[in-house]
Structures are given as C-alpha cells and as structure tokens.
PDB file of N, CA and C in Angstrom:
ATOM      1  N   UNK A   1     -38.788   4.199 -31.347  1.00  0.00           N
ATOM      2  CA  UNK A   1     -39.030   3.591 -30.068  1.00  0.00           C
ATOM      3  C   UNK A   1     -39.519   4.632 -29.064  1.00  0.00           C
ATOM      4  N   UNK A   2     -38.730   5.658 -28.864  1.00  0.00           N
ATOM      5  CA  UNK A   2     -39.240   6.837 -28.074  1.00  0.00           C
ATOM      6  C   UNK A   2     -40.415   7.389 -28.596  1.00  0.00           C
ATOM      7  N   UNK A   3     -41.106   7.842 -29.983  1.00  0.00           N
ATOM      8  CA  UNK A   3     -41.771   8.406 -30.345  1.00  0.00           C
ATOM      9  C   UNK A   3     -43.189   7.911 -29.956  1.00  0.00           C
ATOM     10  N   UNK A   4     -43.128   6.871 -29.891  1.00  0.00           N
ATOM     11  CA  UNK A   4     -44.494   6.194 -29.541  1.00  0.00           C
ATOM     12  C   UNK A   4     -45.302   6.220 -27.778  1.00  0.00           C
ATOM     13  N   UNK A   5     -44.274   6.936 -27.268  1.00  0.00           N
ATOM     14  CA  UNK A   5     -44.280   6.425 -25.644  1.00  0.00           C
ATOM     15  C   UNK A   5     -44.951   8.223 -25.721  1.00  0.00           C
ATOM     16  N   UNK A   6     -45.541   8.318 -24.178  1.00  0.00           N
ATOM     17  CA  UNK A   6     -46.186   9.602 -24.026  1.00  0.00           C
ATOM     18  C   UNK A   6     -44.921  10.312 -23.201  1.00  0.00           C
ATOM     19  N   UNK A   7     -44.862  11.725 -22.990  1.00  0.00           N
ATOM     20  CA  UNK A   7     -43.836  12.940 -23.273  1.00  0.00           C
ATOM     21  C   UNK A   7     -43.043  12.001 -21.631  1.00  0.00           C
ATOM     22  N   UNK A   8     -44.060  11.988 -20.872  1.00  0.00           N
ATOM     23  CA  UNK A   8     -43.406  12.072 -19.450  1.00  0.00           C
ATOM     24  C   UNK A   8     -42.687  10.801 -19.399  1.00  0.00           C
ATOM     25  N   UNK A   9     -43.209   9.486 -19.915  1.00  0.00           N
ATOM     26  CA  UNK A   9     -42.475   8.504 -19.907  1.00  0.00           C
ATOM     27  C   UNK A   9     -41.200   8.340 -20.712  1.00  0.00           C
ATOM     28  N   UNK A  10     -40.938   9.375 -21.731  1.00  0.00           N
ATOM     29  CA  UNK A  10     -39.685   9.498 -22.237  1.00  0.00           C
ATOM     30  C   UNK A  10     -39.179  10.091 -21.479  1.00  0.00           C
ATOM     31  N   UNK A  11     -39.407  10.668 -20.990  1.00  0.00           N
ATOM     32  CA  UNK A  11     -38.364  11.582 -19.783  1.00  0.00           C
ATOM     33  C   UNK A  11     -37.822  10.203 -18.815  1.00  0.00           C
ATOM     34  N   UNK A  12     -38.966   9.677 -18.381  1.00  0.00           N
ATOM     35  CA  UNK A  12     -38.617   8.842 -17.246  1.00  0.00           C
ATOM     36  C   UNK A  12     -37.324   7.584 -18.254  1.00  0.00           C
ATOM     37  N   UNK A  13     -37.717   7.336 -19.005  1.00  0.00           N
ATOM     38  CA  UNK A  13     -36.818   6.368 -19.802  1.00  0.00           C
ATOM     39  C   UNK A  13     -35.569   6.739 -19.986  1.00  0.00           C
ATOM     40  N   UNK A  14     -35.154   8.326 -20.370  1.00  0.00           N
ATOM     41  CA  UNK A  14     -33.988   8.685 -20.445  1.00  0.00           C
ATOM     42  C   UNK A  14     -33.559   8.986 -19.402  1.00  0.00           C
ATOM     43  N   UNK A  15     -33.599   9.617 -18.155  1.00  0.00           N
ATOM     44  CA  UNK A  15     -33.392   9.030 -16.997  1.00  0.00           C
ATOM     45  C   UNK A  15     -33.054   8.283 -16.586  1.00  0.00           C
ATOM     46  N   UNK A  16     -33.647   7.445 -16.121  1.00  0.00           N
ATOM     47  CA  UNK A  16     -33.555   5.826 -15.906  1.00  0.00           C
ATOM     48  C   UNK A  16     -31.852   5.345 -16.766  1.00  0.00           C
ATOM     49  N   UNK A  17     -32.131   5.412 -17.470  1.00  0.00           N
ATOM     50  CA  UNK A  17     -30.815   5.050 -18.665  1.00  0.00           C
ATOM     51  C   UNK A  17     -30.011   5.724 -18.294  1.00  0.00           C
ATOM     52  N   UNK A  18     -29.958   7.684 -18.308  1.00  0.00           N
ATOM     53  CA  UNK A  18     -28.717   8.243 -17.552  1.00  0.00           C
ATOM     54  C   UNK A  18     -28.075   7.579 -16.804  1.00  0.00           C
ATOM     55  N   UNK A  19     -28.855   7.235 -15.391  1.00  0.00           N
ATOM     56  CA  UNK A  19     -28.558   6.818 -14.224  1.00  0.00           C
ATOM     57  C   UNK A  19     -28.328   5.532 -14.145  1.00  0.00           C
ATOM     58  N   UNK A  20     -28.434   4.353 -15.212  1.00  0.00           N
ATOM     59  CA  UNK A  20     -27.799   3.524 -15.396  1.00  0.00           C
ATOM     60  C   UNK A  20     -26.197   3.526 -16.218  1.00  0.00           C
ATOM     61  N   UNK A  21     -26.425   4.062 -17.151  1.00  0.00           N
ATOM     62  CA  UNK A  21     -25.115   5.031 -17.803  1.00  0.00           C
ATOM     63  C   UNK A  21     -23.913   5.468 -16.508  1.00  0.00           C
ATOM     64  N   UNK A  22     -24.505   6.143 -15.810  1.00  0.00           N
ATOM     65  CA  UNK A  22     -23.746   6.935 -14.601  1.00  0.00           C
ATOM     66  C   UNK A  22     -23.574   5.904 -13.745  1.00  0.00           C
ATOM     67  N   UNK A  23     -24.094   5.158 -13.313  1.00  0.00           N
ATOM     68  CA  UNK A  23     -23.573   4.017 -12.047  1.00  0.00           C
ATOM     69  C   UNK A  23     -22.662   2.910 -12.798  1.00  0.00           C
ATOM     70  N   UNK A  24     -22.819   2.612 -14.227  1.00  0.00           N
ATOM     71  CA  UNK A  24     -21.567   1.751 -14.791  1.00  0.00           C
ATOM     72  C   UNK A  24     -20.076   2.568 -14.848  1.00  0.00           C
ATOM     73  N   UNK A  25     -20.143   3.704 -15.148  1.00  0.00           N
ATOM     74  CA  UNK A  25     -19.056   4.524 -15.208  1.00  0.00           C
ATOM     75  C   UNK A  25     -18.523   4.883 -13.576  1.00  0.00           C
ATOM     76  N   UNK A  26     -19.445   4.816 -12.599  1.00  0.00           N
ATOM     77  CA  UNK A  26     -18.643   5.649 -11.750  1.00  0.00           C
ATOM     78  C   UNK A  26     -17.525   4.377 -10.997  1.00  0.00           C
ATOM     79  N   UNK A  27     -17.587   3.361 -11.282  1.00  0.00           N
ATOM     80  CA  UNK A  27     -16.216   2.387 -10.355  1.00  0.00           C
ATOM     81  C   UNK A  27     -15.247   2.492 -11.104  1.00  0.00           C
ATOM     82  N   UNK A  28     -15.465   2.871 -12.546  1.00  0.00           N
ATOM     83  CA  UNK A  28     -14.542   2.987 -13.620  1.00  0.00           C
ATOM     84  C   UNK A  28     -13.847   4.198 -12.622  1.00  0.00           C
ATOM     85  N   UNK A  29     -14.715   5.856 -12.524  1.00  0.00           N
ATOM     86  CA  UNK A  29     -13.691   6.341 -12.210  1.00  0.00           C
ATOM     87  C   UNK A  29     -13.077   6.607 -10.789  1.00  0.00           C
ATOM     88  N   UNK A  30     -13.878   6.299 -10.124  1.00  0.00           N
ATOM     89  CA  UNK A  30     -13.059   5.538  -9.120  1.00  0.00           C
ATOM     90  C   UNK A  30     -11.456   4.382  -8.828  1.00  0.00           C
ATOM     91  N   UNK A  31     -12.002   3.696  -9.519  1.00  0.00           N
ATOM     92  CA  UNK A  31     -10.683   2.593 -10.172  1.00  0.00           C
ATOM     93  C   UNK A  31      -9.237   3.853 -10.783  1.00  0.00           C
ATOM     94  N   UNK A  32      -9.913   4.632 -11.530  1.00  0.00           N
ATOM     95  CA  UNK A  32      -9.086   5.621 -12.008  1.00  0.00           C
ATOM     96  C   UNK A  32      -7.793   6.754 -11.009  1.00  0.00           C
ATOM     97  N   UNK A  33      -8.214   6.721  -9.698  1.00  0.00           N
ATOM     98  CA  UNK A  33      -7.846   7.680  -8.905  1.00  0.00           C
ATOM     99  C   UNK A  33      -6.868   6.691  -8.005  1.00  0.00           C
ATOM    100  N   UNK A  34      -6.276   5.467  -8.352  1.00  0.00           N
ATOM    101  CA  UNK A  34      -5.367   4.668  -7.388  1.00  0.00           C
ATOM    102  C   UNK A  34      -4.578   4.521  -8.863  1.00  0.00           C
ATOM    103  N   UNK A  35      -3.071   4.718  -8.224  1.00  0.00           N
ATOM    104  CA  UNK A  35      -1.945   5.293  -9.130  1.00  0.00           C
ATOM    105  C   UNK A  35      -1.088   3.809  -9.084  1.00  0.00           C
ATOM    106  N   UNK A  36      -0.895   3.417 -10.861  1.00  0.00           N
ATOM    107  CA  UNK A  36      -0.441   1.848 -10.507  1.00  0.00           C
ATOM    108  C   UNK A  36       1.135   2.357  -9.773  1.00  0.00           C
ATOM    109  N   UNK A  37       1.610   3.231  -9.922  1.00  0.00           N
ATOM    110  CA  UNK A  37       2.970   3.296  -9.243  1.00  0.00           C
ATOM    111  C   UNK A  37       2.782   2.933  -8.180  1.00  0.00           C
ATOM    112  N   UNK A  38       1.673   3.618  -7.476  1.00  0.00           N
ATOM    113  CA  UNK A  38       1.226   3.282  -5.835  1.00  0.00           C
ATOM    114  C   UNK A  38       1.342   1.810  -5.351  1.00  0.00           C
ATOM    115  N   UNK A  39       0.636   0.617  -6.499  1.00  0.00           N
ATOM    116  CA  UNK A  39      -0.054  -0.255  -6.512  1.00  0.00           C
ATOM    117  C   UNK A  39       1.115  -1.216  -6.636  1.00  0.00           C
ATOM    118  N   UNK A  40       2.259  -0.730  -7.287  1.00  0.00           N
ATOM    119  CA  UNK A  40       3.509  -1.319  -7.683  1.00  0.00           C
ATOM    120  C   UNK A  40       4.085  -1.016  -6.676  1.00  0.00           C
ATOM    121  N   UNK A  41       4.437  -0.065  -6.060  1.00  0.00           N
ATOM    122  CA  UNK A  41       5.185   0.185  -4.759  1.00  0.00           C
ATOM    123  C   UNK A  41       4.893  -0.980  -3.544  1.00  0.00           C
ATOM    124  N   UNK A  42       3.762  -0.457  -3.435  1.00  0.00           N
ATOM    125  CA  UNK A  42       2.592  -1.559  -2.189  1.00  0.00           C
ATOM    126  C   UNK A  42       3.365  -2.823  -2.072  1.00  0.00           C
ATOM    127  N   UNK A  43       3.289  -3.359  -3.153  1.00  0.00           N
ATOM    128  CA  UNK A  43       3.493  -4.970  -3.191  1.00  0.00           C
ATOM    129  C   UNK A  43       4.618  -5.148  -3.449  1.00  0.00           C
ATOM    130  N   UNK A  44       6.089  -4.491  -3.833  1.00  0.00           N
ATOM    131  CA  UNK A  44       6.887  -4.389  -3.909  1.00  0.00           C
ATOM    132  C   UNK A  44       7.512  -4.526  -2.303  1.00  0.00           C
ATOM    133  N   UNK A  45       6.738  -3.322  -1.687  1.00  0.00           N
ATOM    134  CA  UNK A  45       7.031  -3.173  -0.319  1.00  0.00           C
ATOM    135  C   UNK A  45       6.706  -4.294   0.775  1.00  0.00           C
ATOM    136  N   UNK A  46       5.407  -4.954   0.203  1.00  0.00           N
ATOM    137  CA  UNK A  46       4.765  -6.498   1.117  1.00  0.00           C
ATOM    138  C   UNK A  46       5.496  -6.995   1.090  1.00  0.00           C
ATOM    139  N   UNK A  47       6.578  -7.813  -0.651  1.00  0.00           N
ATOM    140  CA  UNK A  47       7.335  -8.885  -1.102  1.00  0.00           C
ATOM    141  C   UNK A  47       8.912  -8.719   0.140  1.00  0.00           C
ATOM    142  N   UNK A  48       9.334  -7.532   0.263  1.00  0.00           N
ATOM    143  CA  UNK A  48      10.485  -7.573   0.969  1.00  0.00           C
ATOM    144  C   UNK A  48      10.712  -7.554   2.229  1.00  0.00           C
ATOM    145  N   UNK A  49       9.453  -6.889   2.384  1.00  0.00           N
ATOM    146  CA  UNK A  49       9.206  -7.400   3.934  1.00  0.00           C
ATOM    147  C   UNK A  49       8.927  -8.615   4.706  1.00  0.00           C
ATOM    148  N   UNK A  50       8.264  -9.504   3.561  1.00  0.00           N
ATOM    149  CA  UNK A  50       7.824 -10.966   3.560  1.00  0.00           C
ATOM    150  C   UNK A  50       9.503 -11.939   3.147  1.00  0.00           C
ATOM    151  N   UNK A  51      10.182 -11.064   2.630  1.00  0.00           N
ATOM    152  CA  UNK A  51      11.504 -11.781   2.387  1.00  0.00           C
ATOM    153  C   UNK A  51      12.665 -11.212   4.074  1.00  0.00           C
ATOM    154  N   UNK A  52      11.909 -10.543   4.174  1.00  0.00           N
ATOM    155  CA  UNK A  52      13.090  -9.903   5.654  1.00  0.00           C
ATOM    156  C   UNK A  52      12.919 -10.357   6.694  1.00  0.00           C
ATOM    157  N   UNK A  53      11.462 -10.846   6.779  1.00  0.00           N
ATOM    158  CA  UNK A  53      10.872 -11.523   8.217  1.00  0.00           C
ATOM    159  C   UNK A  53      11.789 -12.395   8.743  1.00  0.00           C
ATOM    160  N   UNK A  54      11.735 -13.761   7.553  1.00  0.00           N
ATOM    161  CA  UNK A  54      12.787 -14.823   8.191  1.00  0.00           C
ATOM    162  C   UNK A  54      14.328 -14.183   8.531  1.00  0.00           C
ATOM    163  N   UNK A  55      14.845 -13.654   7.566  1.00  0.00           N
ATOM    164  CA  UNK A  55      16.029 -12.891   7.357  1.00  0.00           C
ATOM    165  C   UNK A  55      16.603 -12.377   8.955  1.00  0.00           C
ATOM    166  N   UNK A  56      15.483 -11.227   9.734  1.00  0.00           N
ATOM    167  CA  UNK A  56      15.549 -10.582  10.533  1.00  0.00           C
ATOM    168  C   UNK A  56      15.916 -11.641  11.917  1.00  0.00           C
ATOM    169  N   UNK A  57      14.974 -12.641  12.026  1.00  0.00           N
ATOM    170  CA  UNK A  57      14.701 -13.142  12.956  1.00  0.00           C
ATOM    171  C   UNK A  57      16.051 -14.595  13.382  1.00  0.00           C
ATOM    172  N   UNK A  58      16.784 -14.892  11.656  1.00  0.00           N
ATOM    173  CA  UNK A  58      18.247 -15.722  11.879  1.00  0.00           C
ATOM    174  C   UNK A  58      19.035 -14.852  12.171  1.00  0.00           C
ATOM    175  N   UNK A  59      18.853 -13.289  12.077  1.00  0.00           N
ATOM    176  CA  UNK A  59      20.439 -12.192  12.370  1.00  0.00           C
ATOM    177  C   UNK A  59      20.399 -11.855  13.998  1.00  0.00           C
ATOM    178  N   UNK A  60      19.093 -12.564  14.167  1.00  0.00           N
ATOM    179  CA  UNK A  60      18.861 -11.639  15.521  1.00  0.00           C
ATOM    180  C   UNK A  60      19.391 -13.389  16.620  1.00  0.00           C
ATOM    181  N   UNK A  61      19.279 -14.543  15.881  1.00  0.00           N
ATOM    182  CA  UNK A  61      19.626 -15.474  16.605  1.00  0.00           C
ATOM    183  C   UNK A  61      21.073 -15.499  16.484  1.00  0.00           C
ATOM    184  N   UNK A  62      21.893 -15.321  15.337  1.00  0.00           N
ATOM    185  CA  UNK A  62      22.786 -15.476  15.033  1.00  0.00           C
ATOM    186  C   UNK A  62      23.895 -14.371  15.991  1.00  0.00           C
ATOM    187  N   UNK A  63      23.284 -13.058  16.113  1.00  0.00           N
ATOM    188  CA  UNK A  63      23.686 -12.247  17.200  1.00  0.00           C
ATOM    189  C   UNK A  63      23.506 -12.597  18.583  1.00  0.00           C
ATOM    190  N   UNK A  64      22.574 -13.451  18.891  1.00  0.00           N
ATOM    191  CA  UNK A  64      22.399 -14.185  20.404  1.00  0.00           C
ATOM    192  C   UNK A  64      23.740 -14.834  20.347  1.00  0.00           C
ATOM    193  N   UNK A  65      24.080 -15.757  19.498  1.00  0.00           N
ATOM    194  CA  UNK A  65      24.831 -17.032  19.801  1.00  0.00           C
ATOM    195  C   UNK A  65      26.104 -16.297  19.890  1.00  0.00           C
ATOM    196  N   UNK A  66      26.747 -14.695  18.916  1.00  0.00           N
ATOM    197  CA  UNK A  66      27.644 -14.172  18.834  1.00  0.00           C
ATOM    198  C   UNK A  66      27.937 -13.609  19.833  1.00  0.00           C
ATOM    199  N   UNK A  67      27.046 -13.025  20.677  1.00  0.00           N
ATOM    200  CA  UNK A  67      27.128 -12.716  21.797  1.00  0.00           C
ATOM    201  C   UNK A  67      27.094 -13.468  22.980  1.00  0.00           C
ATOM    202  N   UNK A  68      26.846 -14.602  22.938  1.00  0.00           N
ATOM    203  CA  UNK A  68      26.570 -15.770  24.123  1.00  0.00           C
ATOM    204  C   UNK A  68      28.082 -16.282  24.174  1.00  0.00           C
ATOM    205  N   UNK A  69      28.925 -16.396  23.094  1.00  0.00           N
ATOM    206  CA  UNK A  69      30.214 -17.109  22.758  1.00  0.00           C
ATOM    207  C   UNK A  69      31.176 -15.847  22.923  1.00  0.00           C
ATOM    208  N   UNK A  70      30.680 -14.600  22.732  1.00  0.00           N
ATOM    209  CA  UNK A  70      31.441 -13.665  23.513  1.00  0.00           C
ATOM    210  C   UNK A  70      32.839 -13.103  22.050  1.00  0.00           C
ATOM    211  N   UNK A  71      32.461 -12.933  21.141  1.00  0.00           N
ATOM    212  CA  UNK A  71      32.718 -13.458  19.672  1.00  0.00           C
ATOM    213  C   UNK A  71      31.972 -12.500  19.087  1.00  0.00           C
ATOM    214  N   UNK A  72      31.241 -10.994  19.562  1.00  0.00           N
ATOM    215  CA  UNK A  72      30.668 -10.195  19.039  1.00  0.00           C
ATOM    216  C   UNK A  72      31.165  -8.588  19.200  1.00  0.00           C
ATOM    217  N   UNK A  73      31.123  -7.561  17.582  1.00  0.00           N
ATOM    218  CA  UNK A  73      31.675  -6.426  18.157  1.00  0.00           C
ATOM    219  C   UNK A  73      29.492  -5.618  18.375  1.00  0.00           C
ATOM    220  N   UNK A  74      30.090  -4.632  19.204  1.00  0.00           N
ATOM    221  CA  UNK A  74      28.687  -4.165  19.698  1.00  0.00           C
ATOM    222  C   UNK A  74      28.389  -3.121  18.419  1.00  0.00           C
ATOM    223  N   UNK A  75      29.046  -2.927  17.774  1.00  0.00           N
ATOM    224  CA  UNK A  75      28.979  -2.058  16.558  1.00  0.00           C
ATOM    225  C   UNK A  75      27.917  -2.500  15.968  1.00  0.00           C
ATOM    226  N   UNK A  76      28.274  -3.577  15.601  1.00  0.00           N
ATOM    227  CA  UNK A  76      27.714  -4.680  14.496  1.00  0.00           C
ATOM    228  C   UNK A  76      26.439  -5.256  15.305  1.00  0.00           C
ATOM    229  N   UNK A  77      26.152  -5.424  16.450  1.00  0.00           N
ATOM    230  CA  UNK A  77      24.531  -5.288  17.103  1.00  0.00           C
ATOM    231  C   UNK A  77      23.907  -4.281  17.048  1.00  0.00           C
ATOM    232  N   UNK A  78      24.346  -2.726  17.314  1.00  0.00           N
ATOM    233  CA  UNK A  78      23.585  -1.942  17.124  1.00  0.00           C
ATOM    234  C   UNK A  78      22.672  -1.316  15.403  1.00  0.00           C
ATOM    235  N   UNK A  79      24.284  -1.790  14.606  1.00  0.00           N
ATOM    236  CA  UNK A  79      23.960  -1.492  13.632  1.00  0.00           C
ATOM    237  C   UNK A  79      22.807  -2.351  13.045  1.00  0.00           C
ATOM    238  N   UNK A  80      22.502  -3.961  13.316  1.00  0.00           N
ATOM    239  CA  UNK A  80      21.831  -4.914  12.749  1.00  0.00           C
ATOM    240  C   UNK A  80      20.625  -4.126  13.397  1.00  0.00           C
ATOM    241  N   UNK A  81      20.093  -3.712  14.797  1.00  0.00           N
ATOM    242  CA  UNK A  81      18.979  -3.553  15.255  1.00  0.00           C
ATOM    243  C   UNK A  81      18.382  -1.891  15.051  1.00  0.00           C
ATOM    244  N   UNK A  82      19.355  -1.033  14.032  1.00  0.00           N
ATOM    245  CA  UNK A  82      18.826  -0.060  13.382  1.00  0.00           C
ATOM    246  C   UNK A  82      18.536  -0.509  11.865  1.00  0.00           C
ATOM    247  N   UNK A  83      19.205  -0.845  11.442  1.00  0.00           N
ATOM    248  CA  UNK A  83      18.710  -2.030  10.285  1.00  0.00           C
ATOM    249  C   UNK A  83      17.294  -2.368  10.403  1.00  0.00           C
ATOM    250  N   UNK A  84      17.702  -3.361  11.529  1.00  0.00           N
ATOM    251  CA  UNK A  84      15.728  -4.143  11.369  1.00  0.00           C
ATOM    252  C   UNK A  84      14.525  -2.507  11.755  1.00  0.00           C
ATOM    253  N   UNK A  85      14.845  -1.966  12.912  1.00  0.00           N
ATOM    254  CA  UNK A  85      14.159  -0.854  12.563  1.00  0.00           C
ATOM    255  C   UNK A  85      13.832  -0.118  11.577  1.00  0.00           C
ATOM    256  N   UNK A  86      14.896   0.702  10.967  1.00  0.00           N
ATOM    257  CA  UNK A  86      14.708   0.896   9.812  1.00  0.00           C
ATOM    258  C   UNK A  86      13.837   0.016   8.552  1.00  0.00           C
ATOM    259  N   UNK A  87      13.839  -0.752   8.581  1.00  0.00           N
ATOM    260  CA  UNK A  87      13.396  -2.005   7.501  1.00  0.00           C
ATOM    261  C   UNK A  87      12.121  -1.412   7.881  1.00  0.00           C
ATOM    262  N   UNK A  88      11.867  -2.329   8.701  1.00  0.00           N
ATOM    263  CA  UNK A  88      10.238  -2.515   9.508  1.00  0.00           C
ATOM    264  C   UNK A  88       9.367  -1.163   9.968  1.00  0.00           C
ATOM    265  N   UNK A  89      10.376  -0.080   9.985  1.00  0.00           N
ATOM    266  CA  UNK A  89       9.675   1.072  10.035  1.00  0.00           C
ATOM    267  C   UNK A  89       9.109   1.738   8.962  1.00  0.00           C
ATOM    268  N   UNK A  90       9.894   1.697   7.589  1.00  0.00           N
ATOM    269  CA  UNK A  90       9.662   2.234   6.447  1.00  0.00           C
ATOM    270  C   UNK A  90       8.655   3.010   6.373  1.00  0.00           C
ATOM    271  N   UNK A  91       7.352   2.518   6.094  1.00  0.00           N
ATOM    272  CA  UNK A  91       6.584   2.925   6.204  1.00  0.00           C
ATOM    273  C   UNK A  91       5.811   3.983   6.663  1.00  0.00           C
ATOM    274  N   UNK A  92       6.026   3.794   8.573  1.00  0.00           N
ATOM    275  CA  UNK A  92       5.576   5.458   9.280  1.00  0.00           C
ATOM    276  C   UNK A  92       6.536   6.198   9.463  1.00  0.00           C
ATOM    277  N   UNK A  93       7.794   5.888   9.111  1.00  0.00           N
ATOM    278  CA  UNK A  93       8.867   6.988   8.648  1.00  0.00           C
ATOM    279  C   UNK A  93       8.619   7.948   7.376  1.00  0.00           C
ATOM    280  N   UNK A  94       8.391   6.979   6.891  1.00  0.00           N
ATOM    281  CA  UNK A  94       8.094   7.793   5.483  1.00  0.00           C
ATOM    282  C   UNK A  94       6.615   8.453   5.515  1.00  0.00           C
ATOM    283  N   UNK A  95       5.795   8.324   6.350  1.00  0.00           N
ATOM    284  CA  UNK A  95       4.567   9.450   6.668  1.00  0.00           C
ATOM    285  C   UNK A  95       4.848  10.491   8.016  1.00  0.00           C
ATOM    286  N   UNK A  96       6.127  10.166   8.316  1.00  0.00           N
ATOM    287  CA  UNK A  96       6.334  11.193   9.449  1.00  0.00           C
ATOM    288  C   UNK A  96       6.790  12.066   8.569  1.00  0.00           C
ATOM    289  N   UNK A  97       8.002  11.731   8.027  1.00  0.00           N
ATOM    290  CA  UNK A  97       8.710  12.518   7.333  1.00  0.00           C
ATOM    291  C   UNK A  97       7.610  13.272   5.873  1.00  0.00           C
ATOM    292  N   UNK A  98       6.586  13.206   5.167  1.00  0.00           N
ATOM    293  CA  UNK A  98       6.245  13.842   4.585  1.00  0.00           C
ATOM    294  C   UNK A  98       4.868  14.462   5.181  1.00  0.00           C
ATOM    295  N   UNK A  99       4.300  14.262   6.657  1.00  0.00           N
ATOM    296  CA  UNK A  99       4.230  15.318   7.184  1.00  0.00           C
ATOM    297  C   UNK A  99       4.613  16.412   8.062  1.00  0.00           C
ATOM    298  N   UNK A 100       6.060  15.993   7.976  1.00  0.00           N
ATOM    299  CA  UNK A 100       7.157  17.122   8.528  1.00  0.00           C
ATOM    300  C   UNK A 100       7.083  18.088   7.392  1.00  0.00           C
ATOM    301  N   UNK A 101       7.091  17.618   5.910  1.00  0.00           N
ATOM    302  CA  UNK A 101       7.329  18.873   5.160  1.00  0.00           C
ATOM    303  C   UNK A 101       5.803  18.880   4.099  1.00  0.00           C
ATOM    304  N   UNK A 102       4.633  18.605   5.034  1.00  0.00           N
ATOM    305  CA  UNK A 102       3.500  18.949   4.182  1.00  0.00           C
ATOM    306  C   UNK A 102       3.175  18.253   2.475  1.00  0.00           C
ATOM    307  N   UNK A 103       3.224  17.316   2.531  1.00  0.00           N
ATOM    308  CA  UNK A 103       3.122  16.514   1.134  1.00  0.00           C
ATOM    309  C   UNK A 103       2.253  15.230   1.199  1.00  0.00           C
TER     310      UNK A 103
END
C-alpha cells in the first residue's frame, strides 16, 4: 500500500495517522490522571451531605422549639452548631489544613 505512493506522500500518510494515533490516546491519558479514590471520595462526600441537609435543618428547628419551651442545655446548642459547621465545612478545612502543612 505504501510502496506505490511517491516518498513525500508516505511521509504525509504516516503522519497524518501518527497524529490520529496521538489524539485517540491523549483523553485516554488524561482520563488516567483523576484517581478513582478521588472519584470515590467526591461522591461519597456529595451523598452525606445530601443526607445532612434535611438532618441539619430538623436539629436546628428542633433546637428552636427546645429553646422556645425553655427545655434546652446551651451545651448541646453549641455543640449541634459546631457539628453543622464542621459537617458543612469539611471540605475548606481540609484545604486549609493541607496548606498549613504544604501537601
């Protein structure tokens, strides 16, 4: 097939083909450089947050009414509203904290 074609157009043919060769491979390795742990974490992390939303928002009524009825220790408010912080912060905590120690 090549032999028949003149010198320069085999060049251009294998070429051409490299660079088709090379643009099928490169999303491959791209695709390659996102870590399924990462990918497992991620959505791990969406699912509980998507389970805490409602969660957050009955502890925080449920502390209104405990406190409206006068039926509440303040312990147990502060602690629920470092809780939801904590929860809901996760995230830029955990990028503060690993560029506090460079990682």
């Amino acid at each position: 097939m090549f032999a028949r074609l003149p010198r320069s157009a085999r060049a251009v043919r294998v070429l051409t083909l490299s660079g088709a060769q090379l643009a099928l491979t490169l999303p491959g390795i791209a695709a390659a450089q996102m870590s399924p742990f990462l990918t497992g974490a991620t959505a791990l992390q969406t699912n509980i947050l998507a389970w805490l939303t409602p969660i957050a928002v009955i502890l925080i009524m449920v502390l209104g009414a405990m406190a409206m009825a006068n039926r509440m220790s303040w312990g147990l408010c502060i602690g629920a509203i470092l809780g939801i912080a904590i929860a809901f912060g996760a995230p830029q905590i955990v990028t503060w904290v690993r560029g506090m120690f460079g990682v």
